[in-house]
C-alpha atoms as a PDB file:
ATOM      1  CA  UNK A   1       0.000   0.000   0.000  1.00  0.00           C
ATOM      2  CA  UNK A   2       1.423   3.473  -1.113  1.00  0.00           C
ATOM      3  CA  UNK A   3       1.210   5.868   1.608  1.00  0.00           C
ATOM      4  CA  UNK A   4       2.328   9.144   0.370  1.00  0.00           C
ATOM      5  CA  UNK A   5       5.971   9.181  -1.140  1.00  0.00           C
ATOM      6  CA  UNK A   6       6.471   5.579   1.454  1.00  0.00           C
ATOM      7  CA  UNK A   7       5.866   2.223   0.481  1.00  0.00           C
ATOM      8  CA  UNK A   8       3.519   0.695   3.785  1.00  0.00           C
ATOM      9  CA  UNK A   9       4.495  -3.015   5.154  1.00  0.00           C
ATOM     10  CA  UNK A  10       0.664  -3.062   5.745  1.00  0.00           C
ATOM     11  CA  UNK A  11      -2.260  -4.597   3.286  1.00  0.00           C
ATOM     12  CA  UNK A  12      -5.673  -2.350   3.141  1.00  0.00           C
ATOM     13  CA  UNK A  13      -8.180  -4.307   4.542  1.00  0.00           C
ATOM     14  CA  UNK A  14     -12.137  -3.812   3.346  1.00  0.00           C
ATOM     15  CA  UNK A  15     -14.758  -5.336   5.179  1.00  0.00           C
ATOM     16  CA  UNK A  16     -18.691  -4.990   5.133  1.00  0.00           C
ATOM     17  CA  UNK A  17     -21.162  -5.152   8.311  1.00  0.00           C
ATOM     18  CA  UNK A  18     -24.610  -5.906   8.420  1.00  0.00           C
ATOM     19  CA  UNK A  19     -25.785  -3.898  11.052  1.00  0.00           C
ATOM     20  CA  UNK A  20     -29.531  -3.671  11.802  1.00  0.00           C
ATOM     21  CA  UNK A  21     -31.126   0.003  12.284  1.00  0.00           C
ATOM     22  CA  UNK A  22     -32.672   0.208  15.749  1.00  0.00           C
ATOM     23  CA  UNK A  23     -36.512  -0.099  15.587  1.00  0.00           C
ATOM     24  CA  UNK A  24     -38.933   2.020  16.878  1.00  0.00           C
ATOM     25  CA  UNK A  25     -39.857  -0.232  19.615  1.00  0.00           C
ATOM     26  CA  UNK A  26     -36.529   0.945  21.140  1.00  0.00           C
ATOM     27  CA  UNK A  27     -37.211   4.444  21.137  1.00  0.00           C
ATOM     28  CA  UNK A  28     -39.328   5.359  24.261  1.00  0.00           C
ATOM     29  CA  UNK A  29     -41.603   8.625  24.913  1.00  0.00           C
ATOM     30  CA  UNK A  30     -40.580  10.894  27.619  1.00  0.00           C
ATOM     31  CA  UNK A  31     -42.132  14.373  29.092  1.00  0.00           C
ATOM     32  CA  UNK A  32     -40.459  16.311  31.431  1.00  0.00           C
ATOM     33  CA  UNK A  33     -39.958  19.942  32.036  1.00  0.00           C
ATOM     34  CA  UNK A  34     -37.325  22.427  30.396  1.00  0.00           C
ATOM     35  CA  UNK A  35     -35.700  23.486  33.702  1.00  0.00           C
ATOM     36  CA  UNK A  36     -32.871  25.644  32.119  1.00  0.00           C
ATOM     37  CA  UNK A  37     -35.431  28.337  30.936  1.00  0.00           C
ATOM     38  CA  UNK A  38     -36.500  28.670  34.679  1.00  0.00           C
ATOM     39  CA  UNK A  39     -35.814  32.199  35.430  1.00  0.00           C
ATOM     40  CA  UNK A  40     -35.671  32.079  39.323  1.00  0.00           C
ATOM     41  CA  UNK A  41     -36.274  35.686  39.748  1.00  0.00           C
ATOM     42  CA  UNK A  42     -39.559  35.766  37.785  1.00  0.00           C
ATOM     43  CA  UNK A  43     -40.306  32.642  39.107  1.00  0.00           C
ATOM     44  CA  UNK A  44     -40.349  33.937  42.877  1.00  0.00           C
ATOM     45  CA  UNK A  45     -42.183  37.308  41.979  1.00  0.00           C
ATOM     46  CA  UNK A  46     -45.153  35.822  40.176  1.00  0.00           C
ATOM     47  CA  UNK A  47     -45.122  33.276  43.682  1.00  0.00           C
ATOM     48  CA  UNK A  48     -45.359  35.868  45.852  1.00  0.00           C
ATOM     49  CA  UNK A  49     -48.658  36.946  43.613  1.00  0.00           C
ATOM     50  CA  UNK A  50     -50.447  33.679  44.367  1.00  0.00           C
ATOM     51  CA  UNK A  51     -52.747  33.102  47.395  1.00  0.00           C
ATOM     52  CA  UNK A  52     -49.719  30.592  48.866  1.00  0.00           C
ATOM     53  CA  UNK A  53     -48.104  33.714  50.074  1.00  0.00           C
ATOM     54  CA  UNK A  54     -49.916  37.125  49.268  1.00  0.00           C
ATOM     55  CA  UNK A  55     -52.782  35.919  52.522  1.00  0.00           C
ATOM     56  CA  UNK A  56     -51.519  33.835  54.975  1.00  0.00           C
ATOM     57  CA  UNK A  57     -54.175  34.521  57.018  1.00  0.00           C
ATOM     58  CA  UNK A  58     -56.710  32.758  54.687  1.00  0.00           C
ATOM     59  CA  UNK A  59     -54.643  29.842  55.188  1.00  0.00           C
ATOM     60  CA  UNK A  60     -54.973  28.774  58.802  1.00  0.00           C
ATOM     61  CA  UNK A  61     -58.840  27.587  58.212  1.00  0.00           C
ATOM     62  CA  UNK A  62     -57.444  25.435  55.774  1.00  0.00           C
ATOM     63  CA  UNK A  63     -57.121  21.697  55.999  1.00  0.00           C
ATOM     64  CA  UNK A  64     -54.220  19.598  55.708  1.00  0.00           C
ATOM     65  CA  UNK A  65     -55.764  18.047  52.249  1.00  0.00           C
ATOM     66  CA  UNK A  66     -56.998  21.793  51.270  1.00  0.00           C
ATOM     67  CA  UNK A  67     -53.744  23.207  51.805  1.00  0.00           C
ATOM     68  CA  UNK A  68     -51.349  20.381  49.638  1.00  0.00           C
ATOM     69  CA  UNK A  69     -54.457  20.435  46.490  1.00  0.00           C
ATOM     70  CA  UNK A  70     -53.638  24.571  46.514  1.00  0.00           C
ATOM     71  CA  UNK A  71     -49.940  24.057  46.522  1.00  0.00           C
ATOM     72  CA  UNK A  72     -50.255  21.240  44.046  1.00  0.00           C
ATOM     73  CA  UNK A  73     -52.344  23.401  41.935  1.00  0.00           C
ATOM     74  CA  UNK A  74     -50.705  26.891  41.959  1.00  0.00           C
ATOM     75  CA  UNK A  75     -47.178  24.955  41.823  1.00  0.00           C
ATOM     76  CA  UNK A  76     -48.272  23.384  38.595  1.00  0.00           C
ATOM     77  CA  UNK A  77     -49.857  26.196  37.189  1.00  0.00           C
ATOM     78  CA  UNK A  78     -46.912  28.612  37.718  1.00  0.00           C
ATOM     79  CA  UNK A  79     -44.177  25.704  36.380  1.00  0.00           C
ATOM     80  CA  UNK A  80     -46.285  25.565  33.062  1.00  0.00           C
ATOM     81  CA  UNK A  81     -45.905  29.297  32.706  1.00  0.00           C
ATOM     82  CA  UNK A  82     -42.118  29.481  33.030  1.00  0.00           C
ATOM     83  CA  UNK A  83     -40.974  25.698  32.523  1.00  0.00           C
ATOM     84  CA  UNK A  84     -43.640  23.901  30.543  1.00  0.00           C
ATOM     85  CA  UNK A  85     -43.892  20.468  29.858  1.00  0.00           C
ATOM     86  CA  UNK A  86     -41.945  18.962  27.108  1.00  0.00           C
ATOM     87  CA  UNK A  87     -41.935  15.680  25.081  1.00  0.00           C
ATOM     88  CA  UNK A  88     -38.928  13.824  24.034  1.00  0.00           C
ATOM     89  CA  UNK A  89     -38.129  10.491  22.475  1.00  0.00           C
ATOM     90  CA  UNK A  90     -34.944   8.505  23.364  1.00  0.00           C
ATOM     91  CA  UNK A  91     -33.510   5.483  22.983  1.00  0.00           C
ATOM     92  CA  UNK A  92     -34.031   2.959  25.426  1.00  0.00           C
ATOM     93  CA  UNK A  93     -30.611   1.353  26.597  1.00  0.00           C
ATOM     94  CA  UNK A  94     -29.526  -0.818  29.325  1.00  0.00           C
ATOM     95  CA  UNK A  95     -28.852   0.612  32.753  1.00  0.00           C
ATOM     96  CA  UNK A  96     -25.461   0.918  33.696  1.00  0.00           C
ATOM     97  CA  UNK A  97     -24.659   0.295  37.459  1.00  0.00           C
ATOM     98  CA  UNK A  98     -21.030   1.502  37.474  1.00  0.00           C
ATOM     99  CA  UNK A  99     -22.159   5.489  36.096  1.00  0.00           C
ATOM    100  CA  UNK A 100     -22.577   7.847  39.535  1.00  0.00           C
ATOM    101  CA  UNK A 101     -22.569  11.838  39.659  1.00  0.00           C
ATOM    102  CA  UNK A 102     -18.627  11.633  38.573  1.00  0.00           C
ATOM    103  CA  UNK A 103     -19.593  10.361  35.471  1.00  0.00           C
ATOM    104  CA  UNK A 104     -22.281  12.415  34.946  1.00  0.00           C
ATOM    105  CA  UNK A 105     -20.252  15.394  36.003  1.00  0.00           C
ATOM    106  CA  UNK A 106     -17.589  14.342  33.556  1.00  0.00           C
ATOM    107  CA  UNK A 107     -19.954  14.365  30.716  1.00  0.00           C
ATOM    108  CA  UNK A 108     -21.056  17.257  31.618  1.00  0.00           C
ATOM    109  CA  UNK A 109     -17.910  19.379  31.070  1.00  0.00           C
ATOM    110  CA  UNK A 110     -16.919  17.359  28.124  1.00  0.00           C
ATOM    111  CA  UNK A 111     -20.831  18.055  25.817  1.00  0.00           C
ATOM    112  CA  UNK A 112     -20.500  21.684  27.453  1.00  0.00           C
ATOM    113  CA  UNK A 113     -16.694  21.765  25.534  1.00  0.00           C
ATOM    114  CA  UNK A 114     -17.532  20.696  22.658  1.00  0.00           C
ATOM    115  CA  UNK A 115     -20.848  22.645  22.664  1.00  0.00           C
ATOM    116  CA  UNK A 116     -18.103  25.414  22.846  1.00  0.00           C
ATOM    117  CA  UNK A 117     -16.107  24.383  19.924  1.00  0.00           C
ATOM    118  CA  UNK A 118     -18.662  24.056  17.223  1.00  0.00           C
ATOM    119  CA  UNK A 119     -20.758  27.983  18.386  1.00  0.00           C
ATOM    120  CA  UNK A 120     -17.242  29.145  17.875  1.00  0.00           C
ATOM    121  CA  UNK A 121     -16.919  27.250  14.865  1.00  0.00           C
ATOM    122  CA  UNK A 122     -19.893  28.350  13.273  1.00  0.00           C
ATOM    123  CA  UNK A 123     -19.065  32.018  13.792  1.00  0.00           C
ATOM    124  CA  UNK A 124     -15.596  31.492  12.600  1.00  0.00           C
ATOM    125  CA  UNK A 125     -13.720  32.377  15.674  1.00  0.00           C
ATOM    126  CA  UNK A 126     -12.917  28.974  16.608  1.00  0.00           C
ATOM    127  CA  UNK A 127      -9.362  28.534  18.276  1.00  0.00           C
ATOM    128  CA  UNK A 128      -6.938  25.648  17.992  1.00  0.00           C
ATOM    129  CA  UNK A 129      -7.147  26.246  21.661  1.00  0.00           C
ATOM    130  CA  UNK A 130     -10.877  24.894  22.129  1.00  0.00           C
ATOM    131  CA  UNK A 131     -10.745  21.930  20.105  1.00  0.00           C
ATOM    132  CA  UNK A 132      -7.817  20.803  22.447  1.00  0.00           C
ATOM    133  CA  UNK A 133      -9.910  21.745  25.169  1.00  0.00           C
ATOM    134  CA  UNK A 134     -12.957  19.589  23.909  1.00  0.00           C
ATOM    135  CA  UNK A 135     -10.415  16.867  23.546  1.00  0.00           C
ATOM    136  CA  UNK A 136      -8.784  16.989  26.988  1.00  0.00           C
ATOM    137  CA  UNK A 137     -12.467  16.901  28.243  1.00  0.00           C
ATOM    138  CA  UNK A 138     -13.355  14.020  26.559  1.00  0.00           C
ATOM    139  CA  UNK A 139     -10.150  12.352  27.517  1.00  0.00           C
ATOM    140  CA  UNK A 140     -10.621  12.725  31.151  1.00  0.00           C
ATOM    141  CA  UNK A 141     -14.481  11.907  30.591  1.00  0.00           C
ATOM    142  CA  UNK A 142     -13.117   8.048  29.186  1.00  0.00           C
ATOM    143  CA  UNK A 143     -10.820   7.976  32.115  1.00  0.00           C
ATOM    144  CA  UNK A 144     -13.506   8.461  34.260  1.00  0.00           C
ATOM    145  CA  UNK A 145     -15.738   6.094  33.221  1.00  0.00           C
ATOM    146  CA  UNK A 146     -12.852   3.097  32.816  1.00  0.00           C
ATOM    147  CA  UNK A 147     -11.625   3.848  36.496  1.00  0.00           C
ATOM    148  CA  UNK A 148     -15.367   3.609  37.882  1.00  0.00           C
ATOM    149  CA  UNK A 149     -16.384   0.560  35.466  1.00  0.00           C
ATOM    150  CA  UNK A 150     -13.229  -1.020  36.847  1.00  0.00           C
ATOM    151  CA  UNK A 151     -13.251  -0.369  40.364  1.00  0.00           C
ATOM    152  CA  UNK A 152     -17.018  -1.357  40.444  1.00  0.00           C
ATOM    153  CA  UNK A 153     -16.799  -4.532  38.556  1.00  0.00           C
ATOM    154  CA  UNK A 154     -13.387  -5.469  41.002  1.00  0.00           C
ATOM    155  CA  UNK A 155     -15.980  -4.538  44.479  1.00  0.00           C
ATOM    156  CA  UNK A 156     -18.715  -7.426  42.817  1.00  0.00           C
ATOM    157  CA  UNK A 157     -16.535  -9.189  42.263  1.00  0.00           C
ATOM    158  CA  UNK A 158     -14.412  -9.454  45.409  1.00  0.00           C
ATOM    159  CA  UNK A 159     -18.536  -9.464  47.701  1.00  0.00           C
ATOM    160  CA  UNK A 160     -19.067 -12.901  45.537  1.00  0.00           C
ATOM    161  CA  UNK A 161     -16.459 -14.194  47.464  1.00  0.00           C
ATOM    162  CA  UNK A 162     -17.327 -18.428  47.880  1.00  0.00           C
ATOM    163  CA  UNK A 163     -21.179 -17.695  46.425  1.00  0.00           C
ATOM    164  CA  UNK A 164     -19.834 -19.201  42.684  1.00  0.00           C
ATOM    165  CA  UNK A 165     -23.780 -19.177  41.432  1.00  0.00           C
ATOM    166  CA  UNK A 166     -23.540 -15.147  42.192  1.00  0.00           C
ATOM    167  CA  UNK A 167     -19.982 -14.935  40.905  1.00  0.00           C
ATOM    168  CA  UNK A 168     -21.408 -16.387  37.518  1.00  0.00           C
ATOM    169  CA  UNK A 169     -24.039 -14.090  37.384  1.00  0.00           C
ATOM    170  CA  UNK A 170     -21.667 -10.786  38.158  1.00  0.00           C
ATOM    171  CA  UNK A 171     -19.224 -12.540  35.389  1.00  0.00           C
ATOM    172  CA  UNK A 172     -21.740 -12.805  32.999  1.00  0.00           C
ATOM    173  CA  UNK A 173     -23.045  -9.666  33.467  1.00  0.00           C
ATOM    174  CA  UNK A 174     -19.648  -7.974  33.252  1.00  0.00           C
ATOM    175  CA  UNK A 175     -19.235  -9.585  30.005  1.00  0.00           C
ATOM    176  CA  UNK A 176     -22.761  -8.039  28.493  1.00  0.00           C
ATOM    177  CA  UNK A 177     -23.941 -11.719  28.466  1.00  0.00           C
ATOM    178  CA  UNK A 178     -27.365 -12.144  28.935  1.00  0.00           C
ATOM    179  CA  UNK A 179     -28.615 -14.212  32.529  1.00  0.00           C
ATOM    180  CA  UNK A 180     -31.167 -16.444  32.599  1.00  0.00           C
ATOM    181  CA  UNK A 181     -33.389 -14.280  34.581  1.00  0.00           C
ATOM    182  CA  UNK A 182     -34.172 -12.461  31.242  1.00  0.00           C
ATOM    183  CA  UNK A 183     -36.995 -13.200  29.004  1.00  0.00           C
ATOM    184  CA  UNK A 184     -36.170 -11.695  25.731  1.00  0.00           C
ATOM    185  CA  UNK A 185     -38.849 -11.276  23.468  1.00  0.00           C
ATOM    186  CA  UNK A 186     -41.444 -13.805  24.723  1.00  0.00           C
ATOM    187  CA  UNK A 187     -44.752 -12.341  26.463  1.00  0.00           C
ATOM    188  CA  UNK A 188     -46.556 -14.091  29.669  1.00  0.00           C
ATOM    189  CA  UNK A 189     -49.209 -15.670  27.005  1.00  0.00           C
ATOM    190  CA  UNK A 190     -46.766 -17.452  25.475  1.00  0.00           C
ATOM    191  CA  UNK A 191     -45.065 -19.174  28.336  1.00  0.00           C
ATOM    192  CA  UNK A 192     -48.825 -19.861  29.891  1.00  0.00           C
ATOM    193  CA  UNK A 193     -49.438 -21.670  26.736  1.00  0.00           C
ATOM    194  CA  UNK A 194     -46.031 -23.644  26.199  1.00  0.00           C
ATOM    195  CA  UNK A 195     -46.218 -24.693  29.580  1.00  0.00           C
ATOM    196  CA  UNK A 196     -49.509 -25.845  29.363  1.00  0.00           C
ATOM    197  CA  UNK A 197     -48.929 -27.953  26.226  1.00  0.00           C
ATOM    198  CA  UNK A 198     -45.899 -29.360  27.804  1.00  0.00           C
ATOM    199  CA  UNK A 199     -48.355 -30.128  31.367  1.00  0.00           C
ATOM    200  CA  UNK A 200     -50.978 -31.513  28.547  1.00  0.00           C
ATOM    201  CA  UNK A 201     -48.138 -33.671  26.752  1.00  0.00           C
ATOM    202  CA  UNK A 202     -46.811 -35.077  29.642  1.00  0.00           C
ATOM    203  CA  UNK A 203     -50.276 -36.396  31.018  1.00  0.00           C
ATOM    204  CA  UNK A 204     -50.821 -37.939  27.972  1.00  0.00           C
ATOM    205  CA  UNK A 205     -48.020 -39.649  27.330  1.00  0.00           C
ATOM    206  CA  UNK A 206     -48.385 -41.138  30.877  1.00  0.00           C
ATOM    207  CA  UNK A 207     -52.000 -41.736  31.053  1.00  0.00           C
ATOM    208  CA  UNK A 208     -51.793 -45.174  31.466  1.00  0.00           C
ATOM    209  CA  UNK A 209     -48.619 -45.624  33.957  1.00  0.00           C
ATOM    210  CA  UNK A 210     -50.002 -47.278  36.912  1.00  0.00           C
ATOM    211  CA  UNK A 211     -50.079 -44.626  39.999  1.00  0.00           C
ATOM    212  CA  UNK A 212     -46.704 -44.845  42.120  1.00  0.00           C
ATOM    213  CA  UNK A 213     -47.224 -46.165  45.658  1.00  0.00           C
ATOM    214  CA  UNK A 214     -45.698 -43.510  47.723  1.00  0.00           C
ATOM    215  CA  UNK A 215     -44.414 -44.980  51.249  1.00  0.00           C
ATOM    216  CA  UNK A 216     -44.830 -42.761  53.927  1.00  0.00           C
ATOM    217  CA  UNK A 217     -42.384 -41.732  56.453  1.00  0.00           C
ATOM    218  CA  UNK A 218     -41.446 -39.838  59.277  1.00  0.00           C
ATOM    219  CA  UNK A 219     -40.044 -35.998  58.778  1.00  0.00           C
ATOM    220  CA  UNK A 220     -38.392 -33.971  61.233  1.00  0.00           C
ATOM    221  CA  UNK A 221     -40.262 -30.968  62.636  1.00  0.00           C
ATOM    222  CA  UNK A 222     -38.924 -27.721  63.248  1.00  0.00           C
ATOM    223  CA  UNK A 223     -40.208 -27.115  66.921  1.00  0.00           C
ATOM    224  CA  UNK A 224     -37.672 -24.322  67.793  1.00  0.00           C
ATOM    225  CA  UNK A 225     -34.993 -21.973  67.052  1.00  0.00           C
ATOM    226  CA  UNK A 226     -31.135 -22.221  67.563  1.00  0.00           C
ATOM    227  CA  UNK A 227     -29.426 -19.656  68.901  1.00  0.00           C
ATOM    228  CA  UNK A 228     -26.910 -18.199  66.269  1.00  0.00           C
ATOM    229  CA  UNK A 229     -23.383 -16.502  67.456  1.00  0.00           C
ATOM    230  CA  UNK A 230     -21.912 -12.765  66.728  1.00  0.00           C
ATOM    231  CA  UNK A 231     -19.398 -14.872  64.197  1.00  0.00           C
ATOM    232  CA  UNK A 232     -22.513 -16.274  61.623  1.00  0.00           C
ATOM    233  CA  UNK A 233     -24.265 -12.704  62.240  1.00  0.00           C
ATOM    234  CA  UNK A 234     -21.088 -10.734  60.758  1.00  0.00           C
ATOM    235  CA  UNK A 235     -20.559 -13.473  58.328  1.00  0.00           C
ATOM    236  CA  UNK A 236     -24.200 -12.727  57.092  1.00  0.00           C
ATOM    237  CA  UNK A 237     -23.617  -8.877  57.199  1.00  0.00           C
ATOM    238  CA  UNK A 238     -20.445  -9.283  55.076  1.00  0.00           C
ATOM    239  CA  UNK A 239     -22.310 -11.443  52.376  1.00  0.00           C
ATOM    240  CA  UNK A 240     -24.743  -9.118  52.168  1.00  0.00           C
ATOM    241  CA  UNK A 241     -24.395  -6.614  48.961  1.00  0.00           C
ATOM    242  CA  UNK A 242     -22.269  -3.172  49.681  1.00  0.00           C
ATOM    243  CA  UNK A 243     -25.147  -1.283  48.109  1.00  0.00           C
ATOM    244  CA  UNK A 244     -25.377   2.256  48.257  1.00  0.00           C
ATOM    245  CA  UNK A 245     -27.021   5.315  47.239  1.00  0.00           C
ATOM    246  CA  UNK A 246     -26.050   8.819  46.597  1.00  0.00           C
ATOM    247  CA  UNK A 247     -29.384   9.954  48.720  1.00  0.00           C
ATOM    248  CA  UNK A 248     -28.448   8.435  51.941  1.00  0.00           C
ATOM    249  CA  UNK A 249     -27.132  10.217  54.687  1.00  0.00           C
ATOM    250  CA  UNK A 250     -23.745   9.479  56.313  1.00  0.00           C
ATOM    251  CA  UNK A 251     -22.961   6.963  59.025  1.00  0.00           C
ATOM    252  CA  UNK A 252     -22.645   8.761  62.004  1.00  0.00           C
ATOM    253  CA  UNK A 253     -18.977   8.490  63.050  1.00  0.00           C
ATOM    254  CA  UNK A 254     -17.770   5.234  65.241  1.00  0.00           C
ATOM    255  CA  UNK A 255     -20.261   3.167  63.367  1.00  0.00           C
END
């Protein structure tokens, strides 16, 4: 392969790939509100208009119920004024456990870069300076999201410990492999109905098996309780998932 004025050691390789275009049934309807055209000085004048704060005397004869309904209803109505309702479509994809507010803040500063780059680009005035900006941004954004994928994947991982059928399912799930907990494409009719043709098959295949004797015997009964010990309590505690959530408040300290 001729590479300018060089000869190349490497062959051109050409390839084709059949991917399928995304259907609509992936695409999913959202509404929400377009908080970034919330003007928060407008927004507390016009609330200082409504009856939630221009007579608070009004409101002591007021009910519990009465009092959220008129919160509820001047809230909405002054959100639809400055922040109405919007509806989006988006592509439905699978959660990802590993992506916190770091990610999120990361991608943050890398769309607002290169949201920078092309306005300046468009007007002509783009620097060399913001495109290596955008870059470093997204950069640091991939960093970010391979040191939390890693570091999550390592904590499942190491809270398996000797639970192998759980240590499967975080491998296989770590992989993008699909568990058998997941359906796919089949609805609840269609399982009623192959089970029931398998229940019908089987009962006539052994319709005329004699009936099985079955011998009874004496069980064990579970009459009381065993004490357990502080060792199989913590060794339950530490089995248990280190699940989190951004929401909860700290541990106070010596816990």
């Amino acid at each position: 392969m001729l590479v300018s004025d060089m000869i190349s050691d490497h062959a051109l390789i050409r390839f084709k790939l059949h991917v399928q275009k995304p259907s609509e049934a992936d695409l999913q309807t959202v509404t929400s509100r377009a908080w970034r055209q919330l003007s928060r000085d407008a927004f507390a004048t016009d609330l200082m208009t409504t009856r939630l704060c221009s007579d608070l005397d009004a409101l002591k004869h007021m009910s519990a119920d009465d009092l959220v309904q008129l919160y509820c209803d001047v809230m909405t109505d002054l959100l639809d004024g400055h922040c109405p309702v919007v509806t989006v479509r988006r592509r439905a994809r699978p959660m990802t456990p590993w992506f916190d507010a770091d990610c999120r803040a990361a991608r943050r500063r890398a769309r607002a870069a290169e949201r920078r780059y092309r306005r300046r680009l468009r007007r002509r005035r783009c620097l060399d300076a913001d495109r290596q900006d955008w870059k470093a941004k997204l950069r640091e954004m991939h960093s970010v999201y391979e040191s939390k994928k890693v570091s999550y994947w390592k904590d499942e991982i190491a809270t398996s410990q000797d639970d192998m059928r759980r240590l499967w399912r975080t491998l296989h799930s770590a992989l993008g492999q699909r568990t058998d907990g997941e359906t796919g494409d089949h609805t609840a009719d269609e399982f009623a109905t192959f089970f029931t043709s398998k229940v019908d098959s089987v009962c006539a295949a052994t319709a005329t098996t004699p009936l099985y004797d079955v011998p009874s015997r004496c069980t064990p009964l579970l009459s009381e309780f065993s004490p357990v010990t502080c060792d199989e309590v913590e060794k339950l505690i530490s089995s248990a998932p280190t699940k989190t959530c951004q929401l909860e408040p700290r541990c106070p300290r010596g816990w």
